[in-house]
N, C-alpha and C. Protein backbone atom coordinates (compact mmCIF):
# COMPACT_ATOMS: atom_id res chain seq x y z
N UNK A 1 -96.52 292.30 -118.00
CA UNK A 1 -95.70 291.27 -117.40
C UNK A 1 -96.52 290.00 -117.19
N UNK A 2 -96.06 289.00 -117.23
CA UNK A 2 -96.41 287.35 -116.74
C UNK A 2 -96.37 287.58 -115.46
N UNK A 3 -97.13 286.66 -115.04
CA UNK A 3 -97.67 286.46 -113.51
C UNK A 3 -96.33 285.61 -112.95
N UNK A 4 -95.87 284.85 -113.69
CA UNK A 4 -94.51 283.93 -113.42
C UNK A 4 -93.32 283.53 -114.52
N UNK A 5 -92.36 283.13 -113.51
CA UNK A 5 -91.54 282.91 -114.88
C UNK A 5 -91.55 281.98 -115.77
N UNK A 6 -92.39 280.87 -114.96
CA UNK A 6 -92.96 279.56 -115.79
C UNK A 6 -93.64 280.19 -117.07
N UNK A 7 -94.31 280.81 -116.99
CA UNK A 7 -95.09 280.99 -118.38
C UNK A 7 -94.27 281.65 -119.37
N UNK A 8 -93.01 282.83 -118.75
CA UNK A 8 -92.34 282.36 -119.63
C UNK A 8 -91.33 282.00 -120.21
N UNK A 9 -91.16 280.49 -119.67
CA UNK A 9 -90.40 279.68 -120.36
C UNK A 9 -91.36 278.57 -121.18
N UNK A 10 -92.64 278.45 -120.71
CA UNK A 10 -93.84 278.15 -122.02
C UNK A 10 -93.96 279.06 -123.04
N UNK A 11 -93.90 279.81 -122.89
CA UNK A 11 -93.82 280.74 -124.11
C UNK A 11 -92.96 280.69 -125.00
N UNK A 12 -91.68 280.70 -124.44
CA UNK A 12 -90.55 280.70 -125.31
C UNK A 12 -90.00 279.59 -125.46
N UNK A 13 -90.83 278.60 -125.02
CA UNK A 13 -90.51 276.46 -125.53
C UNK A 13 -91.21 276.51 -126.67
N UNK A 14 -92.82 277.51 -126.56
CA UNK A 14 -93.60 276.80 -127.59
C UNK A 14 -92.96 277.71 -129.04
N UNK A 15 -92.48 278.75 -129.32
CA UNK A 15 -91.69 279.64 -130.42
C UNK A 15 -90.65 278.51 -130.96
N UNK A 16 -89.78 278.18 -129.68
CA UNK A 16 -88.58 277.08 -130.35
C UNK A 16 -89.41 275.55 -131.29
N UNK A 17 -90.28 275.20 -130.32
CA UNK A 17 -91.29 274.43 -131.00
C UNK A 17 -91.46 274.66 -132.44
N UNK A 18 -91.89 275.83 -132.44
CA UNK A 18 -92.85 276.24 -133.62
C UNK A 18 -91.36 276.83 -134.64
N UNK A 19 -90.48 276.88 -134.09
CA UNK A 19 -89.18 276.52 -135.17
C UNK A 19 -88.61 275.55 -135.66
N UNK A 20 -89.77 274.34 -135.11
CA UNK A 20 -88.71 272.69 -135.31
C UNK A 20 -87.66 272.48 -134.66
N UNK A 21 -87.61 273.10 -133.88
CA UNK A 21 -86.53 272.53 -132.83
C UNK A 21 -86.43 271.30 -131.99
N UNK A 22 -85.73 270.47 -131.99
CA UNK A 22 -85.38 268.90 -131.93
C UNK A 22 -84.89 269.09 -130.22
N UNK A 23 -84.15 269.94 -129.99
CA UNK A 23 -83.02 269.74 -128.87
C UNK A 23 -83.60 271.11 -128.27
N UNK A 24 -83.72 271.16 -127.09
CA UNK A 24 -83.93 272.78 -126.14
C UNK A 24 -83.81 272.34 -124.61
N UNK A 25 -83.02 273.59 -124.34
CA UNK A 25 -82.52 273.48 -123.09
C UNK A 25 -83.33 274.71 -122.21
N UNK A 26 -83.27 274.79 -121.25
CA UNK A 26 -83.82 275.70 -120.15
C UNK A 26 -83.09 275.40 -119.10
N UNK A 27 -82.55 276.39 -118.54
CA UNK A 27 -81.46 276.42 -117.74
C UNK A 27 -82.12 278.15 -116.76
N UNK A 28 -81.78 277.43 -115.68
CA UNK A 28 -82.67 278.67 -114.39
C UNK A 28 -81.55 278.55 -112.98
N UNK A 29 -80.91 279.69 -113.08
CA UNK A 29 -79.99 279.61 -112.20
C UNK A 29 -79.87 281.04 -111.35
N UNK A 30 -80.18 280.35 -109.71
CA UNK A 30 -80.30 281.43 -108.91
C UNK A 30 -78.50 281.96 -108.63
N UNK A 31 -78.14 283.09 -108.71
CA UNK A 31 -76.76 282.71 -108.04
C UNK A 31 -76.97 283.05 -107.04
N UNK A 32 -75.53 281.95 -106.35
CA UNK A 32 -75.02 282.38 -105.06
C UNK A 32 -74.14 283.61 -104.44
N UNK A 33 -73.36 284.03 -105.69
CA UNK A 33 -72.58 285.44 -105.42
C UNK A 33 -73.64 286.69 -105.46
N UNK A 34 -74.71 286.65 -105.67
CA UNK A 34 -75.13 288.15 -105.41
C UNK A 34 -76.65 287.67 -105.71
N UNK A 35 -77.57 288.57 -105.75
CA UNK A 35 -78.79 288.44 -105.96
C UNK A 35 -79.51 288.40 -107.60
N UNK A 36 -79.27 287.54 -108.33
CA UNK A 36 -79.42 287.17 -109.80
C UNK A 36 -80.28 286.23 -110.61
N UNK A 37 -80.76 286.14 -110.66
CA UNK A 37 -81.70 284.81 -111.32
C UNK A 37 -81.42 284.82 -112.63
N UNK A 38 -81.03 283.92 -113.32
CA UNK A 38 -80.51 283.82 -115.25
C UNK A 38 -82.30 283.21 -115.47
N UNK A 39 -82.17 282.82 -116.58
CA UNK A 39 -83.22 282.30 -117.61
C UNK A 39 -82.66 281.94 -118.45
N UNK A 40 -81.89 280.85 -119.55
CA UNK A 40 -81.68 280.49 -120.42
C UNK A 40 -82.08 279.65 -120.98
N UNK A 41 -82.35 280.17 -122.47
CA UNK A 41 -82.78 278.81 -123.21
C UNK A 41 -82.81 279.14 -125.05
N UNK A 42 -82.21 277.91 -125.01
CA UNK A 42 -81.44 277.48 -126.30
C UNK A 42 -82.17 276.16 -127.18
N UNK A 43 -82.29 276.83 -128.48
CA UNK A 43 -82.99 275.11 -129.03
C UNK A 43 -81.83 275.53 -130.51
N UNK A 44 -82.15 274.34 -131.30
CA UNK A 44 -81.81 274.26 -132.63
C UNK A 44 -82.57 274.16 -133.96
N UNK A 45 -83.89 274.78 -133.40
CA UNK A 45 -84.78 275.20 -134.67
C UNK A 45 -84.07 276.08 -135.84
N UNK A 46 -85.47 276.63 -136.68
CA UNK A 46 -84.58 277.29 -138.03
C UNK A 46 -84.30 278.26 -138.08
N UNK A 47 -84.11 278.72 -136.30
CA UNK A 47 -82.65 280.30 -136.39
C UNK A 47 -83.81 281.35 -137.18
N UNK A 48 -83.09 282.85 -136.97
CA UNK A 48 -83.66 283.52 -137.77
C UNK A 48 -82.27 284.50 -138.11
N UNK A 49 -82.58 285.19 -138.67
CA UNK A 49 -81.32 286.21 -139.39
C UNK A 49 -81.20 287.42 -138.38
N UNK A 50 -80.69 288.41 -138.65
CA UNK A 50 -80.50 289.38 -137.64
C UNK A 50 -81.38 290.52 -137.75
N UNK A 51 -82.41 290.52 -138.35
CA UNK A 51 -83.30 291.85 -138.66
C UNK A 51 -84.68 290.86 -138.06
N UNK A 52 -85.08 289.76 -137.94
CA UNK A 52 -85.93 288.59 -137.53
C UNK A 52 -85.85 289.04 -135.99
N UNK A 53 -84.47 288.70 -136.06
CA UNK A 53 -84.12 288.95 -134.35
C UNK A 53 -84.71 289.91 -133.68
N UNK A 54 -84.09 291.13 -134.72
CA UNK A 54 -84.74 292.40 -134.18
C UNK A 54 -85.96 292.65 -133.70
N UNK A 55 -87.17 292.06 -135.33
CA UNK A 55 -88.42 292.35 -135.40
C UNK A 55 -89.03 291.50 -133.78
N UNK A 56 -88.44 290.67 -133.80
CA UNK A 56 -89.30 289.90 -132.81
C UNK A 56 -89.60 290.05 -131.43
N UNK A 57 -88.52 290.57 -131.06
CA UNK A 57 -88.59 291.78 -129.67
C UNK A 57 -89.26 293.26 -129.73
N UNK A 58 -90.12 293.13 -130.35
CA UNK A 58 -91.03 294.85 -131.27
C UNK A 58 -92.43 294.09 -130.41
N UNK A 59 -93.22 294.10 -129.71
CA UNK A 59 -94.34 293.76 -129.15
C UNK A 59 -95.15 293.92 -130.31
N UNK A 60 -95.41 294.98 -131.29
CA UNK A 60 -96.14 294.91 -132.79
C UNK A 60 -95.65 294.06 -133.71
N UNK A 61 -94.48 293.10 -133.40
CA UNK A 61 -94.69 292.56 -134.53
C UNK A 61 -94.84 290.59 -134.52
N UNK A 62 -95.67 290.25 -134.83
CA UNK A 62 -95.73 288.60 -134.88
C UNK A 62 -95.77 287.89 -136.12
N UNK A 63 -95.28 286.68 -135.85
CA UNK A 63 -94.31 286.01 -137.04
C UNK A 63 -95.85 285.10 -137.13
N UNK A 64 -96.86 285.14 -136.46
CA UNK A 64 -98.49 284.22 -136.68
C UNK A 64 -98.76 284.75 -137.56
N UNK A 65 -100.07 284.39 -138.45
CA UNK A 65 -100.83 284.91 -138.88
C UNK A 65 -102.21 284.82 -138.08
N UNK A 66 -102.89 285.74 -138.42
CA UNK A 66 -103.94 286.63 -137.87
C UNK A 66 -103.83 287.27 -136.75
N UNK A 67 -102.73 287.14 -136.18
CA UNK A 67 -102.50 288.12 -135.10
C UNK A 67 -101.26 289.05 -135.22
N UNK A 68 -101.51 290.49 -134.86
CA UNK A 68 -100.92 291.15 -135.30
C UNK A 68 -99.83 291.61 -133.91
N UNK A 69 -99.86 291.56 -133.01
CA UNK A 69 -98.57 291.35 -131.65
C UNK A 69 -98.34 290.06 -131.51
N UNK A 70 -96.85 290.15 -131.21
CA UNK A 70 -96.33 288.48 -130.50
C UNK A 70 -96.00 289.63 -129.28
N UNK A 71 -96.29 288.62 -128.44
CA UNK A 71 -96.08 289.51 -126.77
C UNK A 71 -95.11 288.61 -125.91
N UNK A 72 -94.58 287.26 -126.85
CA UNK A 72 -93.70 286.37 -125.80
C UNK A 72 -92.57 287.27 -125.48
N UNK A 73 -91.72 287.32 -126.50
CA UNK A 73 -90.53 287.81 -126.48
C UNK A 73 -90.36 289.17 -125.75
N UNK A 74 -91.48 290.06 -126.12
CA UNK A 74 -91.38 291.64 -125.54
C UNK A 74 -91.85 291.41 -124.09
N UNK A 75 -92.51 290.57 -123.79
CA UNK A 75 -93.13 290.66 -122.58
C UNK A 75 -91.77 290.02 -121.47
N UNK A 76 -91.09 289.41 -121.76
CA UNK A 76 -89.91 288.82 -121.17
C UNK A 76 -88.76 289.39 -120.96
N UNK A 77 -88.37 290.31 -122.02
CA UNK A 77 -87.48 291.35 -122.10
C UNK A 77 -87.80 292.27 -121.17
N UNK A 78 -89.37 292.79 -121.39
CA UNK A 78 -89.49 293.99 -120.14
C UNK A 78 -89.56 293.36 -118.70
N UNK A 79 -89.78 292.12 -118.82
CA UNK A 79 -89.73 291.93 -117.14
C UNK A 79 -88.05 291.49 -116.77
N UNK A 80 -87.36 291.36 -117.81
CA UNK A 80 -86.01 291.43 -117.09
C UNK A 80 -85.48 292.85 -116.94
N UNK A 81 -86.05 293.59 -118.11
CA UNK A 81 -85.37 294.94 -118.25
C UNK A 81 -86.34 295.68 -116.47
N UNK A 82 -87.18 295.70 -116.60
CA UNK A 82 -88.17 296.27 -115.11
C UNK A 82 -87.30 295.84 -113.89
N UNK A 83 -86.72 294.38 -113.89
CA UNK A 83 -86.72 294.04 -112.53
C UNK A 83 -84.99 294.41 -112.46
N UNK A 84 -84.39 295.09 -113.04
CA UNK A 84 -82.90 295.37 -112.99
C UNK A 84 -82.10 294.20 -114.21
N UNK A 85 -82.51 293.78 -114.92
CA UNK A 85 -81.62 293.05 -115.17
C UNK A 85 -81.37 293.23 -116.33
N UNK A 86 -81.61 292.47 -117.51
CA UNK A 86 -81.03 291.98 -119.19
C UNK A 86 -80.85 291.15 -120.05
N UNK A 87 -81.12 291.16 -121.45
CA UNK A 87 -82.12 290.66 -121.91
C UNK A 87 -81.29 290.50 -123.46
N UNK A 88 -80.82 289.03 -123.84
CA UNK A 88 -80.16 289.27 -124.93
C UNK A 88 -80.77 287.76 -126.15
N UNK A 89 -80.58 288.08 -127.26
CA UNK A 89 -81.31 287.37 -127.82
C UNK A 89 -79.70 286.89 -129.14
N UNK A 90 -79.71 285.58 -129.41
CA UNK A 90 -79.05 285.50 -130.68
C UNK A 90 -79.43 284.18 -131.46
N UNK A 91 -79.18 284.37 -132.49
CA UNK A 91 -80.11 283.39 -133.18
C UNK A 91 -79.01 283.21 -134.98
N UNK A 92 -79.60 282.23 -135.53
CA UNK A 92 -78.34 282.08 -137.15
C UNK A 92 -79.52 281.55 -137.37
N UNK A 93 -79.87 281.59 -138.67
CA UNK A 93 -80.61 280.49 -139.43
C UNK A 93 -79.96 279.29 -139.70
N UNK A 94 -80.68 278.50 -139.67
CA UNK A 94 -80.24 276.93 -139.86
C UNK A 94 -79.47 276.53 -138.39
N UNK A 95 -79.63 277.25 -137.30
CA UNK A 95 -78.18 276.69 -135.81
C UNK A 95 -79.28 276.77 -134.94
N UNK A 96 -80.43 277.64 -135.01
CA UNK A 96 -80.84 277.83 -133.61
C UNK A 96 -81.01 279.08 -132.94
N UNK A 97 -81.42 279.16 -132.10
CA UNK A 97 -81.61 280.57 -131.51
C UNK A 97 -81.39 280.67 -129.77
N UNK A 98 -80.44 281.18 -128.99
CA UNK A 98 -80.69 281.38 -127.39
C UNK A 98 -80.79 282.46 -127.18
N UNK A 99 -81.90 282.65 -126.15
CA UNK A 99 -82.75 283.50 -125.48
C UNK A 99 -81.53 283.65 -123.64
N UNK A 100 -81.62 284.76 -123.77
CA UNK A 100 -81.36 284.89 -121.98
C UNK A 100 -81.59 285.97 -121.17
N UNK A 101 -82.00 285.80 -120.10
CA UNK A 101 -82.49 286.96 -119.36
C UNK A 101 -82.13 286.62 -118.00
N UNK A 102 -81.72 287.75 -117.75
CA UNK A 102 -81.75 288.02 -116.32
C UNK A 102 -82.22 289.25 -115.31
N UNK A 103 -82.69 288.75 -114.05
CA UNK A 103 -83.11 289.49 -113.22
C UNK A 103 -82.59 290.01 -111.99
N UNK A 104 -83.04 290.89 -111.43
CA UNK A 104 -82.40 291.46 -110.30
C UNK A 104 -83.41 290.72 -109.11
N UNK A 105 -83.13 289.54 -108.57
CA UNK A 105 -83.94 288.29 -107.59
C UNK A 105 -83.78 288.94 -106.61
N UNK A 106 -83.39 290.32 -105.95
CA UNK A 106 -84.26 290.91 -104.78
C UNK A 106 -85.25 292.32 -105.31
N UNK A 107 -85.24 292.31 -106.75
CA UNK A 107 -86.00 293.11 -106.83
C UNK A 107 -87.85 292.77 -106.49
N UNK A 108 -88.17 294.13 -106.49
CA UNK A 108 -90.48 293.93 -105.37
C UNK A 108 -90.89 293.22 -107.01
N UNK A 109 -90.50 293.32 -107.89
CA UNK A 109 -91.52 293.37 -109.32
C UNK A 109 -91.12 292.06 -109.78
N UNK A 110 -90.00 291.00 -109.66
CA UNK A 110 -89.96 289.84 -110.02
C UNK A 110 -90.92 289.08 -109.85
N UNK A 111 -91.24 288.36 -110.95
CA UNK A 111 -92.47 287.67 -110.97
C UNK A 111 -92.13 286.44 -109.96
N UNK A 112 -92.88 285.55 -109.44
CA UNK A 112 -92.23 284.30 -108.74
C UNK A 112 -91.53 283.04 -109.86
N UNK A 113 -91.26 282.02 -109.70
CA UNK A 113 -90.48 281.08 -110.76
C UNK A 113 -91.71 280.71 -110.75
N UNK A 114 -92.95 280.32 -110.39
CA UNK A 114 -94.16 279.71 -110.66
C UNK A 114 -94.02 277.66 -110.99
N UNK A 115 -94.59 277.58 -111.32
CA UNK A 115 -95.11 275.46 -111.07
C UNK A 115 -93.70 275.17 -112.44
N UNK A 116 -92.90 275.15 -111.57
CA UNK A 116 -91.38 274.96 -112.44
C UNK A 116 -92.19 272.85 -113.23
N UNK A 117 -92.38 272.55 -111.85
CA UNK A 117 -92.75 270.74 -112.09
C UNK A 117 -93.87 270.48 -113.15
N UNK A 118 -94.85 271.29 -113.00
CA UNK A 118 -95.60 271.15 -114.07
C UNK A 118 -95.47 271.45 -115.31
N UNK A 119 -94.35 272.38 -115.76
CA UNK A 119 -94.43 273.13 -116.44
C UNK A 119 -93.13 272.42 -117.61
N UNK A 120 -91.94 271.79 -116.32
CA UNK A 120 -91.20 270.68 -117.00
C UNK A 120 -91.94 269.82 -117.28
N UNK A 121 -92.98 269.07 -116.55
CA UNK A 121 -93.89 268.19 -117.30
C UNK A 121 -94.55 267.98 -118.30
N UNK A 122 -94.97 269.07 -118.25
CA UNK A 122 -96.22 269.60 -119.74
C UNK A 122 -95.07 269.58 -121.07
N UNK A 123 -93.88 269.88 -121.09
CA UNK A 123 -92.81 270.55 -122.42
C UNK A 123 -92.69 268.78 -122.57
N UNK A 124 -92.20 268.10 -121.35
CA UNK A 124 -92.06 266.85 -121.75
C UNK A 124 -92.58 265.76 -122.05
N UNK A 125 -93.53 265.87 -121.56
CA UNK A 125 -94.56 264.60 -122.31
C UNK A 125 -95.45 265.20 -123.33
N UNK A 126 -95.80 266.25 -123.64
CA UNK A 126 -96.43 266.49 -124.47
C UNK A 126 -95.84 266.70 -125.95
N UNK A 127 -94.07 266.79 -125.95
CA UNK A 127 -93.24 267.23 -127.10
C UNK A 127 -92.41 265.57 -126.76
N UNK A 128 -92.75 264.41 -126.72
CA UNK A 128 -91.99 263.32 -126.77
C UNK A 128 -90.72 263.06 -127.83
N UNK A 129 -91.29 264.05 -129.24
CA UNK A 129 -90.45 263.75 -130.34
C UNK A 129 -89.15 265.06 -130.05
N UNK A 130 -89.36 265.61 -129.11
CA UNK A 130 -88.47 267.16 -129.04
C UNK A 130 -87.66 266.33 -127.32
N UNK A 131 -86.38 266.43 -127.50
CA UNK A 131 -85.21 266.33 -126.09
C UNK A 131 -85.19 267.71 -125.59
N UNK A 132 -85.26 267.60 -124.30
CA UNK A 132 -85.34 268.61 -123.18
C UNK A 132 -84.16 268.29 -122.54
N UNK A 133 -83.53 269.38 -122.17
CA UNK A 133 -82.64 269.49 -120.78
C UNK A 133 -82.55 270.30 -120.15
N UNK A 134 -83.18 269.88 -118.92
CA UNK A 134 -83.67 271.34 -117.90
C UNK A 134 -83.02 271.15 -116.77
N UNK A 135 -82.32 272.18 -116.65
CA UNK A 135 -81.56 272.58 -115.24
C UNK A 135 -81.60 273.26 -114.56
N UNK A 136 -81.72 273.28 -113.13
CA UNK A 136 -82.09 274.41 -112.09
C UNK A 136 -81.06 274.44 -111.19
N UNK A 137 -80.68 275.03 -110.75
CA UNK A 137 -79.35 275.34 -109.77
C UNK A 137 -79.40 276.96 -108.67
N UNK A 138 -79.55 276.49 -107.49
CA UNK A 138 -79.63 277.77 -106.75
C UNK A 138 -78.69 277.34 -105.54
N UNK A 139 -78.71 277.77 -104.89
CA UNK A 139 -77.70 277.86 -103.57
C UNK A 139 -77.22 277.02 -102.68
N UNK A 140 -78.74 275.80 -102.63
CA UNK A 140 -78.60 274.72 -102.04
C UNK A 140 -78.22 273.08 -102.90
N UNK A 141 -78.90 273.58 -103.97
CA UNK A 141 -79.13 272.11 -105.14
C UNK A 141 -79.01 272.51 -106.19
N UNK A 142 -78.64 271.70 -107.52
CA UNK A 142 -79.23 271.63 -108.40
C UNK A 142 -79.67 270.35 -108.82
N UNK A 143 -80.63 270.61 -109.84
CA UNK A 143 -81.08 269.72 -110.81
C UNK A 143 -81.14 269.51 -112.38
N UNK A 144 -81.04 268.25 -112.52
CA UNK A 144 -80.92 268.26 -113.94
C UNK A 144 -81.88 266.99 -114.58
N UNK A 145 -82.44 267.25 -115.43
CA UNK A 145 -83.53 266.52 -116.34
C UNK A 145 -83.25 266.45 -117.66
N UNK A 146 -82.78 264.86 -117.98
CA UNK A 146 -82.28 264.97 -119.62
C UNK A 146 -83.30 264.34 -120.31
N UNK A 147 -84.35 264.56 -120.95
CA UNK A 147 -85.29 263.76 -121.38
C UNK A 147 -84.95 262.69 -122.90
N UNK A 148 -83.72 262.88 -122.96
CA UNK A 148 -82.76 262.12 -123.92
C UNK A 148 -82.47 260.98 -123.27
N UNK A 149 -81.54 261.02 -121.89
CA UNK A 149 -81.85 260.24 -121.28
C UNK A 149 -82.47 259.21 -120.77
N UNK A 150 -83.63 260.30 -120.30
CA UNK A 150 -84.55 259.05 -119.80
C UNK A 150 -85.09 258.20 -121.32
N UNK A 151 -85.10 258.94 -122.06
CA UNK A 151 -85.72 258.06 -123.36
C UNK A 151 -85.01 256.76 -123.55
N UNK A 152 -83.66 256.95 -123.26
CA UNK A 152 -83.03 256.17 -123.58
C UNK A 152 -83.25 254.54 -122.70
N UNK A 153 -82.78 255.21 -121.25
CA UNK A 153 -82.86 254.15 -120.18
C UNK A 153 -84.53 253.89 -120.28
N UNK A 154 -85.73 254.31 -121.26
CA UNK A 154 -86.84 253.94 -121.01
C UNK A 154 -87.19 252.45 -122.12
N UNK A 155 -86.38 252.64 -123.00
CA UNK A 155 -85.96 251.29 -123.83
C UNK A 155 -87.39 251.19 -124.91
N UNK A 156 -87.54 252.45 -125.20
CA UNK A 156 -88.72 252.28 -126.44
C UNK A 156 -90.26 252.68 -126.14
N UNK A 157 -90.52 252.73 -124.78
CA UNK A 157 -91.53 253.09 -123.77
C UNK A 157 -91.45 254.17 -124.06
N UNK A 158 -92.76 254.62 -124.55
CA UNK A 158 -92.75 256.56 -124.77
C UNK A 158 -92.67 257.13 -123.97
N UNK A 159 -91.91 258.56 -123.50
CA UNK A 159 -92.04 259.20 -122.38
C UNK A 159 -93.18 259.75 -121.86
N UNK A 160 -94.38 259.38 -122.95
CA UNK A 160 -95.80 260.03 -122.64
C UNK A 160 -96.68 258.95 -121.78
N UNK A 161 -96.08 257.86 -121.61
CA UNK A 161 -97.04 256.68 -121.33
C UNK A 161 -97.16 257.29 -119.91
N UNK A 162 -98.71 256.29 -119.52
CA UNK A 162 -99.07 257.09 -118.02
C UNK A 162 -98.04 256.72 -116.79
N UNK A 163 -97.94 255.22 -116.74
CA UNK A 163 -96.61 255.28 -115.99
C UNK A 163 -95.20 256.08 -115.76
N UNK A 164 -94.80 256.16 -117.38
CA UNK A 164 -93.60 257.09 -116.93
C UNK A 164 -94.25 258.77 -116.52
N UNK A 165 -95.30 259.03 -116.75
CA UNK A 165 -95.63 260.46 -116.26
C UNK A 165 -95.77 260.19 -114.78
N UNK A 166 -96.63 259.28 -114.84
CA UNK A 166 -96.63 259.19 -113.24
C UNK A 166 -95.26 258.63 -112.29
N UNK A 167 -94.54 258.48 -112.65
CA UNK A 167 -92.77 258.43 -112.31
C UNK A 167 -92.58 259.59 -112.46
N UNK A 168 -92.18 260.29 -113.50
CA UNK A 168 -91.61 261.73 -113.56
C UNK A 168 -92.30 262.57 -112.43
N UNK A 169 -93.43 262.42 -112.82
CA UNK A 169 -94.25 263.42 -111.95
C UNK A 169 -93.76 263.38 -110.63
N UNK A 170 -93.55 261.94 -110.27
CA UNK A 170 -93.07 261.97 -108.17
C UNK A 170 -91.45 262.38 -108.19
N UNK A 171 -90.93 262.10 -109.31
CA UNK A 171 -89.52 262.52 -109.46
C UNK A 171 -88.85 263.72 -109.20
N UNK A 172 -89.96 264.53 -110.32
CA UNK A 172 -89.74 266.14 -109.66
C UNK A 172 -90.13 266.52 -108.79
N UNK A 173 -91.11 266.19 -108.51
CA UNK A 173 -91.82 266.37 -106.97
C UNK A 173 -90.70 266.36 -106.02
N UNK A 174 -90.13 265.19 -106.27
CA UNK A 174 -88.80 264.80 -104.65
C UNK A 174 -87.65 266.15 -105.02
N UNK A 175 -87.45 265.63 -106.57
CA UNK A 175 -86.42 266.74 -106.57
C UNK A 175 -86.47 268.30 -106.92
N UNK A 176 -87.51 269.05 -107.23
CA UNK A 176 -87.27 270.23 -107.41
C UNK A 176 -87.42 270.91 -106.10
């Protein structure tokens, strides 16, 4: 298991990444009707077929070369499958692929959500050419981060420049 759930939703940003994926969402929603935590996340990289799908949730098998386990996918599955919850994967070639998991959020073995701010930070300034939309929603608030958006209202200003990091950065700060 991951120490948090931040790592993995780094994990499974940098796979969509490494599919060319343009557009990815992450979506983290505590509910209010019962004790649940989701994980979703969706990009539009180059999809895989349905035996891909399969292989990739196999902890022996990785789509790298020279390494012979990918441990994102299996390692995520068992910590939803451990903590009560479930774990579904679908994907097309050429559309994209969403990932979702969920947990049982009063179970002892849930990892914590871990540096959610940093972790939106790091996907976003470091992938400027890739749109993010990250949403968090639990009982009291939610939030939402369109990095399409801000690109937009930033008027040509990269989202990597130090100013806008150092904006974002106090942004989430106030709001997560």
């Amino acid at each position: 298991m991951m120490d948090e759930i931040a790592s993995h939703i780094m994990d499974i940003v940098a796979n969509s990444l490494t599919a060319r994926a343009k557009n990815i969402s992450v979506v983290i929603e505590k509910c209010v009707d019962g004790p649940l935590l989701i994980l979703d996340i969706k990009d539009d990289g180059v999809g895989m077929d349905n035996e891909m799908a399969m292989k990739v949730q196999d902890p022996f098998f990785s789509t790298k070369t020279g390494r012979k386990v990918g441990l994102g996918i299996p390692l995520l599955k068992g910590t939803a499958e451990t903590t009560g919850g479930a774990f579904s994967l679908a994907s097309e070639p050429g559309r994209g692929t969403q990932i979702r998991a969920t947990f049982d959020a009063g179970h002892p073995d849930l990892p914590p959500l871990g540096n959610l701010k940093d972790t939106i930070l790091v996907l976003a300034v470091g992938n400027p050419e890739v749109n993010f939309l990250f949403r968090y929603k639990n009982s009291v608030k939610e939030f939402i981060l369109d990095t399409a958006e801000v690109k937009d209202l930033l008027g040509g200003v990269p989202i990597n420049h130090p100013e806008v990091i150092s904006f974002l950065s106090k942004y989430l700060d106030e709001h997560l």
